[in-house]
PDB file of N, CA and C in Angstrom:
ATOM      1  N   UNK A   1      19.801  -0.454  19.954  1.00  0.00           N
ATOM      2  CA  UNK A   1      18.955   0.603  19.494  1.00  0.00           C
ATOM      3  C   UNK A   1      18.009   1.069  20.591  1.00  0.00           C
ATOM      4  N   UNK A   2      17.845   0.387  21.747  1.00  0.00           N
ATOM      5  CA  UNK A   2      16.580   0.945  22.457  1.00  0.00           C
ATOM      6  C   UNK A   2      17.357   1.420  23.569  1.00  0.00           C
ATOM      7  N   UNK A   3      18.418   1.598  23.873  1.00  0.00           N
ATOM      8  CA  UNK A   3      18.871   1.820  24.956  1.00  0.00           C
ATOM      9  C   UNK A   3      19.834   2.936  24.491  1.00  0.00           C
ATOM     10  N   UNK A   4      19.800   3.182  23.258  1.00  0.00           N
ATOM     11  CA  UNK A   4      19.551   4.860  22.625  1.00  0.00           C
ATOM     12  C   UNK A   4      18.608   5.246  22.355  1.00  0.00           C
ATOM     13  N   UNK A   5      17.130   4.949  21.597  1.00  0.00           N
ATOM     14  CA  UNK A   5      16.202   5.442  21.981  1.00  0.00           C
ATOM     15  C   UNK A   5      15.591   6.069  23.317  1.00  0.00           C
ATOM     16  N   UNK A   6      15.997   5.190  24.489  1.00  0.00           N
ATOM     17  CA  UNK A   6      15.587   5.613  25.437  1.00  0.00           C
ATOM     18  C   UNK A   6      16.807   6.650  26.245  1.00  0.00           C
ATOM     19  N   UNK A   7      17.707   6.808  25.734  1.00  0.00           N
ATOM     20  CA  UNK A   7      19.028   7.973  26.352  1.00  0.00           C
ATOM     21  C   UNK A   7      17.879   9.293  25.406  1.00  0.00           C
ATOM     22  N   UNK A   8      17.716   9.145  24.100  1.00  0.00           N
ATOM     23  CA  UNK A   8      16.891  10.663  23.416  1.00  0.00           C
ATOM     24  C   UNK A   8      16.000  11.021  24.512  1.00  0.00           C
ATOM     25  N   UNK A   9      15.470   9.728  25.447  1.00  0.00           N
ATOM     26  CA  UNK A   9      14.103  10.454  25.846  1.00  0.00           C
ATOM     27  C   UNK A   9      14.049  11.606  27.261  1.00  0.00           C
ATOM     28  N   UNK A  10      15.796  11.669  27.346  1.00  0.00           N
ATOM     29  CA  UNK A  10      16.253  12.655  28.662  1.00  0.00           C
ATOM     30  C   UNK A  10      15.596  13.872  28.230  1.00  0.00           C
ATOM     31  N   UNK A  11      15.373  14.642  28.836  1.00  0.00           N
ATOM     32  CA  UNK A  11      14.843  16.310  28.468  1.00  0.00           C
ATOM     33  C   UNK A  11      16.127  16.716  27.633  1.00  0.00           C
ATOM     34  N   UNK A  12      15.565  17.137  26.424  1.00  0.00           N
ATOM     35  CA  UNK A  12      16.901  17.766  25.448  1.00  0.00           C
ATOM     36  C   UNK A  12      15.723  18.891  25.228  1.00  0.00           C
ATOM     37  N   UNK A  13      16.549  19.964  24.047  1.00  0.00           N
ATOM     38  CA  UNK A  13      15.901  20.829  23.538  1.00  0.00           C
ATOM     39  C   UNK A  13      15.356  20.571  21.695  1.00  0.00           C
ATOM     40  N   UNK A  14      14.628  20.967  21.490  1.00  0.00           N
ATOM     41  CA  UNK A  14      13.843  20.657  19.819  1.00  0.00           C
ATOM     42  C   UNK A  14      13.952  22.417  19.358  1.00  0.00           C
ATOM     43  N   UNK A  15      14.527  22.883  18.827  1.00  0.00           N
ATOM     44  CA  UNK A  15      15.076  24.677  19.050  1.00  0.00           C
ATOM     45  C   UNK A  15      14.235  24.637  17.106  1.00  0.00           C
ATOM     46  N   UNK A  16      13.278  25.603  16.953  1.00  0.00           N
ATOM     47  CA  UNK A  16      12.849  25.717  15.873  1.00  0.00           C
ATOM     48  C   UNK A  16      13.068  27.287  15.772  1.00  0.00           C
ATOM     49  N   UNK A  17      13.558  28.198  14.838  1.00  0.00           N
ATOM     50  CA  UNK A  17      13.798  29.787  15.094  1.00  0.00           C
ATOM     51  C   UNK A  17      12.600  30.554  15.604  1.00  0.00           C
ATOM     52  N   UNK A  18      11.280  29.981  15.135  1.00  0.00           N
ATOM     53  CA  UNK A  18      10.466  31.098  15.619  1.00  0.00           C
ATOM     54  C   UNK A  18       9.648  30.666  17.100  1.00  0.00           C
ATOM     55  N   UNK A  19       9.821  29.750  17.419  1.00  0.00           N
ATOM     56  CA  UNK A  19       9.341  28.878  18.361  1.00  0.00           C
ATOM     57  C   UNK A  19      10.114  27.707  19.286  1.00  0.00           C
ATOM     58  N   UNK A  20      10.773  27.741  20.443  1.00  0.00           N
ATOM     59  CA  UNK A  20      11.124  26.936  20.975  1.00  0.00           C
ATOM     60  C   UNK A  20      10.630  26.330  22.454  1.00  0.00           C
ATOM     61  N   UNK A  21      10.648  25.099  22.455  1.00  0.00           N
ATOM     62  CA  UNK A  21       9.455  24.179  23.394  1.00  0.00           C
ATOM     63  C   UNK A  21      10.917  23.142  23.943  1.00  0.00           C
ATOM     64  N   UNK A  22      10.232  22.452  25.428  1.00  0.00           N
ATOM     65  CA  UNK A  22      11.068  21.353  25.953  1.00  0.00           C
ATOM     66  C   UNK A  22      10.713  20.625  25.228  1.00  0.00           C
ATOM     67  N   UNK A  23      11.698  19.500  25.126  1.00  0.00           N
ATOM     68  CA  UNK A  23      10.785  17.945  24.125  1.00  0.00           C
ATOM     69  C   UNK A  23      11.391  17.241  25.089  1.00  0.00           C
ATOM     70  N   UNK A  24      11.563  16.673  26.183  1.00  0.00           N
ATOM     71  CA  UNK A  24      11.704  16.026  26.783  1.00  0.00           C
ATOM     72  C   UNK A  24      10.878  14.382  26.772  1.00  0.00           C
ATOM     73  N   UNK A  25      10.353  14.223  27.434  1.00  0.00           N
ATOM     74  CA  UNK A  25       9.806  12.769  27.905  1.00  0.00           C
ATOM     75  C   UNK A  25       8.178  12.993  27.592  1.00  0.00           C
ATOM     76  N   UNK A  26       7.759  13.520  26.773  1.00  0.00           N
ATOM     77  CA  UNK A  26       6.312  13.570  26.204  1.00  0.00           C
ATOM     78  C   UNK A  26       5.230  12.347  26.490  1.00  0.00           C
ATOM     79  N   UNK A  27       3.950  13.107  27.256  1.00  0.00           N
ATOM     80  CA  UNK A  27       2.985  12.390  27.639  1.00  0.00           C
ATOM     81  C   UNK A  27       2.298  11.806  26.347  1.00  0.00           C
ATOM     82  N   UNK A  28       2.081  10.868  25.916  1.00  0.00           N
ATOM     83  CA  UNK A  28       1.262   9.928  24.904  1.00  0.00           C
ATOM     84  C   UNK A  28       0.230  10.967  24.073  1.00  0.00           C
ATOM     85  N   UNK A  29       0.764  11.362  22.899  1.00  0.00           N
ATOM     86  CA  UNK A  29      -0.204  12.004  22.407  1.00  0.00           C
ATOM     87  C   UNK A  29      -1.452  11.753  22.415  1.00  0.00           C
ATOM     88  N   UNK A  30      -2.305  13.170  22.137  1.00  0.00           N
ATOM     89  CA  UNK A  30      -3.876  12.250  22.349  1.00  0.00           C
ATOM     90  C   UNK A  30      -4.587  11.591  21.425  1.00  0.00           C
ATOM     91  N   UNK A  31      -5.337  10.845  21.444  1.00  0.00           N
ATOM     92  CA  UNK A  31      -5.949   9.625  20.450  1.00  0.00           C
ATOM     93  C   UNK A  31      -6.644  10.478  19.682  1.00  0.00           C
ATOM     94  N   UNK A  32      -7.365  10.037  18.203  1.00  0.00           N
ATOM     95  CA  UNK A  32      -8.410  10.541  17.670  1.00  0.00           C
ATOM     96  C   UNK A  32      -9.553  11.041  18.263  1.00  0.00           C
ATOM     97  N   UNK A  33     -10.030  10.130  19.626  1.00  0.00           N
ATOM     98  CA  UNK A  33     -11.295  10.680  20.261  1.00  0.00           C
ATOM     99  C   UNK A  33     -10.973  11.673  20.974  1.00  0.00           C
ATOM    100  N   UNK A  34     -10.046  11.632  21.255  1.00  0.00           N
ATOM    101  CA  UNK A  34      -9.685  12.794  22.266  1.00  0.00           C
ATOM    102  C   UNK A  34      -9.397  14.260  21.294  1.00  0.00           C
ATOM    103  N   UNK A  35      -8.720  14.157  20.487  1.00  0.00           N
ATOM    104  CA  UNK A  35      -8.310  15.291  19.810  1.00  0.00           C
ATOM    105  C   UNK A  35      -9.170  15.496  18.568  1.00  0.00           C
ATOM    106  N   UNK A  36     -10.368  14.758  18.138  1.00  0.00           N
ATOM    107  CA  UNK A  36     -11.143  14.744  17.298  1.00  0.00           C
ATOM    108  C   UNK A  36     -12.334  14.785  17.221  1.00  0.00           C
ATOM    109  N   UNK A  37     -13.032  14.050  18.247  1.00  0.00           N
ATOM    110  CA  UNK A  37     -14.540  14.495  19.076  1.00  0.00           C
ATOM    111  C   UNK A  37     -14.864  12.816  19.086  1.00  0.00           C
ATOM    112  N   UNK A  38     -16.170  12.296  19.369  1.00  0.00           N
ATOM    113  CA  UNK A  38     -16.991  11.539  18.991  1.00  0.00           C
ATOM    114  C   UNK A  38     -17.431  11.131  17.532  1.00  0.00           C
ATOM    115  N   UNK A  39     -17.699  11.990  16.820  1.00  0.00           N
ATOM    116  CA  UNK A  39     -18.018  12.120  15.686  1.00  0.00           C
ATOM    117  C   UNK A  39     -17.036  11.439  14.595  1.00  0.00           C
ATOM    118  N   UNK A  40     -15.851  11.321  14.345  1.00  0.00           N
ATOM    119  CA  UNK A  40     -14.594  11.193  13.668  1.00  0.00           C
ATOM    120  C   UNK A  40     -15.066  10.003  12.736  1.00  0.00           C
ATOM    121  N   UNK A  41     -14.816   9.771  11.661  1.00  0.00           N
ATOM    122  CA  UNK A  41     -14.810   8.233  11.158  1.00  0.00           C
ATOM    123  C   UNK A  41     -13.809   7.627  11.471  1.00  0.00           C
ATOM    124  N   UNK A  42     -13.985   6.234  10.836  1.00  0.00           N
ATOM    125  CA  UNK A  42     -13.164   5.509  10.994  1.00  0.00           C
ATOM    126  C   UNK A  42     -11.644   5.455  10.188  1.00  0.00           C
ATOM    127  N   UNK A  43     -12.032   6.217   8.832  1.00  0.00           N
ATOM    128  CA  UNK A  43     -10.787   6.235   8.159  1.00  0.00           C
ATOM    129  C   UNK A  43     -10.261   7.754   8.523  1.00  0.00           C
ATOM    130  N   UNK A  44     -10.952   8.627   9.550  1.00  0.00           N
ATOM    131  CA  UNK A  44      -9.837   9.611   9.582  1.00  0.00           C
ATOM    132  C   UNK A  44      -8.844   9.473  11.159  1.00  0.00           C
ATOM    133  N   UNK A  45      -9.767   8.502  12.053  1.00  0.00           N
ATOM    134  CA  UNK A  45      -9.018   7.941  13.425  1.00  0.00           C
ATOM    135  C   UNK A  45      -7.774   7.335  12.874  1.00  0.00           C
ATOM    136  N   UNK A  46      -7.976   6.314  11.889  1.00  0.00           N
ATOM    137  CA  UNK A  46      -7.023   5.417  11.759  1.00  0.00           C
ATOM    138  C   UNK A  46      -5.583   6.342  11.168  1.00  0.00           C
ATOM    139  N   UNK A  47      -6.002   7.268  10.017  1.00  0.00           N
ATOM    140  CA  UNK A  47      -5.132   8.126   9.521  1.00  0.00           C
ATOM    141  C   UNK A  47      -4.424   9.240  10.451  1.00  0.00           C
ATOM    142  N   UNK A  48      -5.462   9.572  11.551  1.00  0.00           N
ATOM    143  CA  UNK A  48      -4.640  10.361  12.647  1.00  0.00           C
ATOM    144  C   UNK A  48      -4.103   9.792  13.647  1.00  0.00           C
ATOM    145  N   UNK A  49      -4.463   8.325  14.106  1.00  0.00           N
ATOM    146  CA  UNK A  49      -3.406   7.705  15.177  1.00  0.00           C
ATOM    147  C   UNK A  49      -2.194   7.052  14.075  1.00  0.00           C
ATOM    148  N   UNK A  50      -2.611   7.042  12.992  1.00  0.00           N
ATOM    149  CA  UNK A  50      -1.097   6.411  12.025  1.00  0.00           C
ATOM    150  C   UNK A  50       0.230   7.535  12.614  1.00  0.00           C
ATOM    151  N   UNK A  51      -0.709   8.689  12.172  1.00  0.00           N
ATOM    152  CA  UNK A  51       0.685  10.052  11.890  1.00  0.00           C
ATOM    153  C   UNK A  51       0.820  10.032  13.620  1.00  0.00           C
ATOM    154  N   UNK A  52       0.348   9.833  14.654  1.00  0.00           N
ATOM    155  CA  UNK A  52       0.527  10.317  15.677  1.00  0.00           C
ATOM    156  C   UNK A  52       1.927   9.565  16.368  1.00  0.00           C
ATOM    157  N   UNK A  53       1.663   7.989  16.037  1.00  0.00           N
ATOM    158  CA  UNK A  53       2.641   7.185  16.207  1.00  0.00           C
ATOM    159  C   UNK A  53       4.167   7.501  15.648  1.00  0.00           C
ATOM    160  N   UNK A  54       3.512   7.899  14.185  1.00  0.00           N
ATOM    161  CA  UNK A  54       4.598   7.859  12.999  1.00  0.00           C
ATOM    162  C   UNK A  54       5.344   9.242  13.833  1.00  0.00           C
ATOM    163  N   UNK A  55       4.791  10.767  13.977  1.00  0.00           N
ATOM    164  CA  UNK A  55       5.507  12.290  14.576  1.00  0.00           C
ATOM    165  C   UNK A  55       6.022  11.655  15.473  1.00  0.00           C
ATOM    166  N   UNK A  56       5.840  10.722  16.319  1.00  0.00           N
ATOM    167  CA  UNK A  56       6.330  10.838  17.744  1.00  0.00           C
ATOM    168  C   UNK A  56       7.440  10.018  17.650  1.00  0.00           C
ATOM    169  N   UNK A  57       7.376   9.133  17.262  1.00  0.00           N
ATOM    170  CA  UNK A  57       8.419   8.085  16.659  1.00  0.00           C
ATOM    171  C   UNK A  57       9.771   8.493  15.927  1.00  0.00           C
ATOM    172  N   UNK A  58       9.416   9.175  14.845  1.00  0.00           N
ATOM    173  CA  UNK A  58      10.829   9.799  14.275  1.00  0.00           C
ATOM    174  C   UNK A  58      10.948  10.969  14.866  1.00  0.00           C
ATOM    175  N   UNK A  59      10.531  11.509  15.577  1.00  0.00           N
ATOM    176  CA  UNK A  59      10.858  12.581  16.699  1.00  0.00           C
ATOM    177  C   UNK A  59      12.246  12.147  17.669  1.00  0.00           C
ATOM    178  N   UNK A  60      11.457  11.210  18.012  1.00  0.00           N
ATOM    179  CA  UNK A  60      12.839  10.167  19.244  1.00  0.00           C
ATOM    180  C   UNK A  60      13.652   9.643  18.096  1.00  0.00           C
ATOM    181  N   UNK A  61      13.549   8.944  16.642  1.00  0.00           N
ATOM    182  CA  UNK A  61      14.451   8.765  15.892  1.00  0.00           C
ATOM    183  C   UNK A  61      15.499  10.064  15.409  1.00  0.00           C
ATOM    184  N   UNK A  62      15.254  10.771  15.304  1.00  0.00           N
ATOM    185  CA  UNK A  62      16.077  11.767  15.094  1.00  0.00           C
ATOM    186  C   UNK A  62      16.771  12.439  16.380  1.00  0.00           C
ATOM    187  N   UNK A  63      15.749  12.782  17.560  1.00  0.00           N
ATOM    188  CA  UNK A  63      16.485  12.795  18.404  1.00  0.00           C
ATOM    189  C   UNK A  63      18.028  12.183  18.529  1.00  0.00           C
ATOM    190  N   UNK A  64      17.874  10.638  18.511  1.00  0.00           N
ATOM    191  CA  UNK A  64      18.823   9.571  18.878  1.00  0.00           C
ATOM    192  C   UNK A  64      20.090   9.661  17.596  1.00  0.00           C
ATOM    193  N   UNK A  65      19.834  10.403  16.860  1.00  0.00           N
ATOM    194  CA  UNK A  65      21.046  10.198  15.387  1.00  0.00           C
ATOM    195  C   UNK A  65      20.751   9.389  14.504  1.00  0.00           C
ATOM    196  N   UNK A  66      19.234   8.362  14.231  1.00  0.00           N
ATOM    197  CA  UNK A  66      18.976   7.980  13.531  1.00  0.00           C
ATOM    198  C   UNK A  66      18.570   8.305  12.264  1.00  0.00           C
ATOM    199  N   UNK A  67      19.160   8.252  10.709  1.00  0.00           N
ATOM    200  CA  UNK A  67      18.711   8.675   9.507  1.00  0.00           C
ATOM    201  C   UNK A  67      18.553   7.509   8.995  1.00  0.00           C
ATOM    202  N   UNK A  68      17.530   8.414   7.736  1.00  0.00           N
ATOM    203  CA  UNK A  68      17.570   7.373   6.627  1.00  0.00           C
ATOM    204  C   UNK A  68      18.030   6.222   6.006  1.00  0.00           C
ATOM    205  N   UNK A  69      18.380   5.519   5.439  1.00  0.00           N
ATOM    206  CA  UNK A  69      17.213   4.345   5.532  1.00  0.00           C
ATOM    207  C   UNK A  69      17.391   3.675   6.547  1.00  0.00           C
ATOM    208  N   UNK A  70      16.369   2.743   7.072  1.00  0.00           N
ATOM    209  CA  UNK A  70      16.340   2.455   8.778  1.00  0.00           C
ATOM    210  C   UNK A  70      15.220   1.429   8.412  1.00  0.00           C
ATOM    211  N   UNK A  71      15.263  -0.122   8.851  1.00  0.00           N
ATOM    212  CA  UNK A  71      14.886  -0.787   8.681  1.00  0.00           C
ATOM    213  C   UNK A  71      13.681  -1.159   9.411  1.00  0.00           C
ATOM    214  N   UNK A  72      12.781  -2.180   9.015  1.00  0.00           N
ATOM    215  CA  UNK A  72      11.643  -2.419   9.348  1.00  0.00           C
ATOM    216  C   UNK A  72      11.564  -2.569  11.080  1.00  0.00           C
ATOM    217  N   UNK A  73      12.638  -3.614  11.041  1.00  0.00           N
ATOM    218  CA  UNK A  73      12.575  -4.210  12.527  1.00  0.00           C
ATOM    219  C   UNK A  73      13.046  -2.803  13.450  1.00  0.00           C
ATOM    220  N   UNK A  74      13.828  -2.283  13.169  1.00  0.00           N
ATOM    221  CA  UNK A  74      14.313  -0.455  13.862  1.00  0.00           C
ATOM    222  C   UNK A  74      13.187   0.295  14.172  1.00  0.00           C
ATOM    223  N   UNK A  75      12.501  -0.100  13.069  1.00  0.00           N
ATOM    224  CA  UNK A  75      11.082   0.937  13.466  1.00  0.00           C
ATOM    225  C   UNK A  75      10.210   0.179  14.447  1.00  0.00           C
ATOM    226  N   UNK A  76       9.950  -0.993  14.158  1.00  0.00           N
ATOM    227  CA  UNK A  76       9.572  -2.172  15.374  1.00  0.00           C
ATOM    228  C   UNK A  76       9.781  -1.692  16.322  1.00  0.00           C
ATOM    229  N   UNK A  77      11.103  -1.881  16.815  1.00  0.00           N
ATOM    230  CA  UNK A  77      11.582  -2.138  17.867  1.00  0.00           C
ATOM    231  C   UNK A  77      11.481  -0.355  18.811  1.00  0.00           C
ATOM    232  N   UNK A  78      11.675   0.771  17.713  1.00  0.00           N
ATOM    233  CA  UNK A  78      11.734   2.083  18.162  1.00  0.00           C
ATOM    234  C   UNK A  78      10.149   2.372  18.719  1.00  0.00           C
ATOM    235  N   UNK A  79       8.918   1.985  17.755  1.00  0.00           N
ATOM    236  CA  UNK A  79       7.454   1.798  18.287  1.00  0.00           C
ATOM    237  C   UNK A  79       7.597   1.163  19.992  1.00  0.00           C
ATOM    238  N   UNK A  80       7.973  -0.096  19.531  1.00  0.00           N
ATOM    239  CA  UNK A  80       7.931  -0.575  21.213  1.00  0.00           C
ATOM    240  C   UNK A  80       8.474  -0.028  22.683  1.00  0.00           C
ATOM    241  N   UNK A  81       9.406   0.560  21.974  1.00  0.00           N
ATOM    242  CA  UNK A  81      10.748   1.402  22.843  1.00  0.00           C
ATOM    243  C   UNK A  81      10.093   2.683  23.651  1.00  0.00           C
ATOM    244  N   UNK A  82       8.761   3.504  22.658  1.00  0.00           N
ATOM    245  CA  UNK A  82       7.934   4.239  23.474  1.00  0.00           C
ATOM    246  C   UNK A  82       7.062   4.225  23.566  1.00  0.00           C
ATOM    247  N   UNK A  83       6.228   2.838  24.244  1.00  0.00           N
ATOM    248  CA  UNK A  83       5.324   2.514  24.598  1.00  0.00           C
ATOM    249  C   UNK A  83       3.958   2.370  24.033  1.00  0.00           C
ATOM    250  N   UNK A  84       3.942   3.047  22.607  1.00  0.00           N
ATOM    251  CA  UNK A  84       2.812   2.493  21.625  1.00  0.00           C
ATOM    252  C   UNK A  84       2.026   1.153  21.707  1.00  0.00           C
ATOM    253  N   UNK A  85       0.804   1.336  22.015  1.00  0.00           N
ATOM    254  CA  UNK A  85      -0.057  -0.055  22.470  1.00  0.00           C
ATOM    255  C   UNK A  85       0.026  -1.165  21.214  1.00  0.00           C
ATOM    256  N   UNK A  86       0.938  -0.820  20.256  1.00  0.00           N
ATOM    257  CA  UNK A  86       1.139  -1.777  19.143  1.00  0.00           C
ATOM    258  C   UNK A  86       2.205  -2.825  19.449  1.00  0.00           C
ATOM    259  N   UNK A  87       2.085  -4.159  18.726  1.00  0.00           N
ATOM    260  CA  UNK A  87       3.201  -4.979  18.507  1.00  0.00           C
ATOM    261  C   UNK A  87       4.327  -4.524  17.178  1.00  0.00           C
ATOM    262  N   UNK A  88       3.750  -3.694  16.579  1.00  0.00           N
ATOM    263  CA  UNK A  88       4.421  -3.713  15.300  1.00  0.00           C
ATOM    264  C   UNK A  88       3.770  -2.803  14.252  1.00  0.00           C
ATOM    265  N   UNK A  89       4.295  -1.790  14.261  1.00  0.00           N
ATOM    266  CA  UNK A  89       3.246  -0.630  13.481  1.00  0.00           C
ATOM    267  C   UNK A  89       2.940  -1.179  11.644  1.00  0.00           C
ATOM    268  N   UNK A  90       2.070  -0.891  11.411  1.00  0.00           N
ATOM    269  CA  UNK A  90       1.864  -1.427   9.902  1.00  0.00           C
ATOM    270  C   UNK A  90       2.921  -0.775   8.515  1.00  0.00           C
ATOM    271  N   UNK A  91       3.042  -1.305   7.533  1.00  0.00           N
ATOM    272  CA  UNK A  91       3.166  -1.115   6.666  1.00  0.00           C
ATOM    273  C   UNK A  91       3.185   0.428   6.053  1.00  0.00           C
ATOM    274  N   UNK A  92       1.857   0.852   6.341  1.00  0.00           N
ATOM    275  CA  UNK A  92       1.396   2.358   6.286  1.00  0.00           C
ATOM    276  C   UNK A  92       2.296   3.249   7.182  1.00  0.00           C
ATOM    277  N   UNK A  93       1.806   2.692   8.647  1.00  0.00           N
ATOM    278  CA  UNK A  93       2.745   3.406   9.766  1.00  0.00           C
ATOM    279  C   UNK A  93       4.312   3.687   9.417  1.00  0.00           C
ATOM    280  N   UNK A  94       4.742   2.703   8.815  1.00  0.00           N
ATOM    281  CA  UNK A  94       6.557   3.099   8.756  1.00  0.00           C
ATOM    282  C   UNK A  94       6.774   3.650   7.723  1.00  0.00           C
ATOM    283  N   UNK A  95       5.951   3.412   6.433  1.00  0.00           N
ATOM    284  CA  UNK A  95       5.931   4.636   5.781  1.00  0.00           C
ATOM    285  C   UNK A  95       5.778   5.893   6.084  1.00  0.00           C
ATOM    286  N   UNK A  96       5.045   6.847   6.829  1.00  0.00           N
ATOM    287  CA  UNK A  96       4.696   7.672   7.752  1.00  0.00           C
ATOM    288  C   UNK A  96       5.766   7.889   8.289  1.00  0.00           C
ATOM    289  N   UNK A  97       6.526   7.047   9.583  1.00  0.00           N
ATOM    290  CA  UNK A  97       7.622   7.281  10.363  1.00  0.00           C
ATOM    291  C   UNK A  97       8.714   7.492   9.325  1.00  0.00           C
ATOM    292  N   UNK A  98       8.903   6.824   8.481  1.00  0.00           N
ATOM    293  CA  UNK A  98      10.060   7.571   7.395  1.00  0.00           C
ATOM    294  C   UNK A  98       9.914   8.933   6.567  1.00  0.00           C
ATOM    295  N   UNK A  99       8.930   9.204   6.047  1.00  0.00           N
ATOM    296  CA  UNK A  99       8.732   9.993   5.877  1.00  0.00           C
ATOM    297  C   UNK A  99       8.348  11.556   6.722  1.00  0.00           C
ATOM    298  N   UNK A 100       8.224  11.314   7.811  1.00  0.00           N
ATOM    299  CA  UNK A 100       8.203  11.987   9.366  1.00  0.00           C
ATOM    300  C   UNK A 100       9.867  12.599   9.458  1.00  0.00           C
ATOM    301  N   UNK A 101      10.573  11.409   9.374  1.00  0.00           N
ATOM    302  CA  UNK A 101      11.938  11.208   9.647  1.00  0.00           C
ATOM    303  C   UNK A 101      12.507  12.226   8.454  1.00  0.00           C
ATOM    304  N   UNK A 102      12.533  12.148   6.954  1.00  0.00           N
ATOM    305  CA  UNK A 102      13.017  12.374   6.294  1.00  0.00           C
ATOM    306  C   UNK A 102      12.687  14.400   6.272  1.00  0.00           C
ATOM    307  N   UNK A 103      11.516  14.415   6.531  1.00  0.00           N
ATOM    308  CA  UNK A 103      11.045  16.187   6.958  1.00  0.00           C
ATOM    309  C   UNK A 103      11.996  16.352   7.590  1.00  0.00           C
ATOM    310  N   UNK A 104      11.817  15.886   8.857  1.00  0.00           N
ATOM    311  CA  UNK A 104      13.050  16.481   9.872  1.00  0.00           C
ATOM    312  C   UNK A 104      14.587  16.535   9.466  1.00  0.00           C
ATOM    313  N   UNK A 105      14.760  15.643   8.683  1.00  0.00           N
ATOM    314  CA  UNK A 105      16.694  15.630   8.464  1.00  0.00           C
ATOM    315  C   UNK A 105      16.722  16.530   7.432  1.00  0.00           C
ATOM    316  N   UNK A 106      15.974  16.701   6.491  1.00  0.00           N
ATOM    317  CA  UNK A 106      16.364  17.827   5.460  1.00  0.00           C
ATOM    318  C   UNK A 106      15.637  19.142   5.740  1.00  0.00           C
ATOM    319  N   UNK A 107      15.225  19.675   7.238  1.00  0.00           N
ATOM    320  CA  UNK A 107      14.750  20.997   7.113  1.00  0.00           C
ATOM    321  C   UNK A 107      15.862  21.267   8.020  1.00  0.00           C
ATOM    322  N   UNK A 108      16.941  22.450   8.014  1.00  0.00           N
ATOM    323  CA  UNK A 108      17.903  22.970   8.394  1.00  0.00           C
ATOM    324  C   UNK A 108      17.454  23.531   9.335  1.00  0.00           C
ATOM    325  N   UNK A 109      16.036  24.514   9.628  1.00  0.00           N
ATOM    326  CA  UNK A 109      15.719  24.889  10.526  1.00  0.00           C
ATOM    327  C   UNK A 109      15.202  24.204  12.272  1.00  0.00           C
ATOM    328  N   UNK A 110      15.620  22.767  11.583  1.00  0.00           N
ATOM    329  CA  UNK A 110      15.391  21.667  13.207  1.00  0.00           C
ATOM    330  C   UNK A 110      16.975  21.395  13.551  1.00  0.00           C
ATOM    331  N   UNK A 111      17.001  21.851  15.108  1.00  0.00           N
ATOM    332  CA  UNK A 111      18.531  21.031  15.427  1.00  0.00           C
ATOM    333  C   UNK A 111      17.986  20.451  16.871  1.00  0.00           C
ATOM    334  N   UNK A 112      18.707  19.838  17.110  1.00  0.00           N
ATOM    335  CA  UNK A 112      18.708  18.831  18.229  1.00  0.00           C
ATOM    336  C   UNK A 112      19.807  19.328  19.368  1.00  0.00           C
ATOM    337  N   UNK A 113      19.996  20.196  20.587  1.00  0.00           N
ATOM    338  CA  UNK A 113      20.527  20.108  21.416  1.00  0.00           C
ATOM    339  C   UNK A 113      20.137  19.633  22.354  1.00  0.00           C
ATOM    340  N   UNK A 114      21.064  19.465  23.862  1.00  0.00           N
ATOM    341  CA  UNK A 114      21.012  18.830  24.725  1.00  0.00           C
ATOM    342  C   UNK A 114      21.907  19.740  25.815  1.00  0.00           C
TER     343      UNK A 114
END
């Protein structure tokens, strides 16, 4: 699994109809402080580095041909695979990454070339 995770992370294309961007090898999204100010609490950091992990994660999961249902340790191992300062995203988090995952496979308007 990580040595397809890491083949997704070649520069491919993410082609959306009204908008299309490289998705290539993406710099570490930015943290709550960074994209949120000083100010942020604590339960909305935690809720925005959850989803940040979780978008970026089934991003490269789908990239790679990965669907639904996809097991705990997959998501483990896919977290570690791009460098997330985690050992093991929580409970919450892979909920998130599946549900991340599941947007993307049923909106027709996302395809994946290369």
């Amino acid at each position: 699994m990580l040595r397809t995770l890491l083949r997704a992370l070649r520069p491919a294309r993410l082609r959306i109809p009204a908008r299309r961007f490289t998705a290539g090898i993406a710099a570490l999204p930015p943290t709550a402080r960074e994209a949120l100010g000083t100010d942020v609490t604590a339960g909305e950091a935690i809720a925005y580095n959850r989803v940040r992990v979780a978008t970026a994660t089934a991003v490269a999961l789908y990239r790679s041909g990965y669907t639904l249902p996809i097991s705990d340790d997959d998501l483990d191992d896919a977290v570690l695979a791009l460098d997330f300062p985690y050992s093991a995203p929580s409970p919450e988090t892979r909920a998130s990454i599946r549900a991340t995952l599941a947007v993307l496979e049923s909106d027709y308007t996302v395809t994946v070339t290369h």
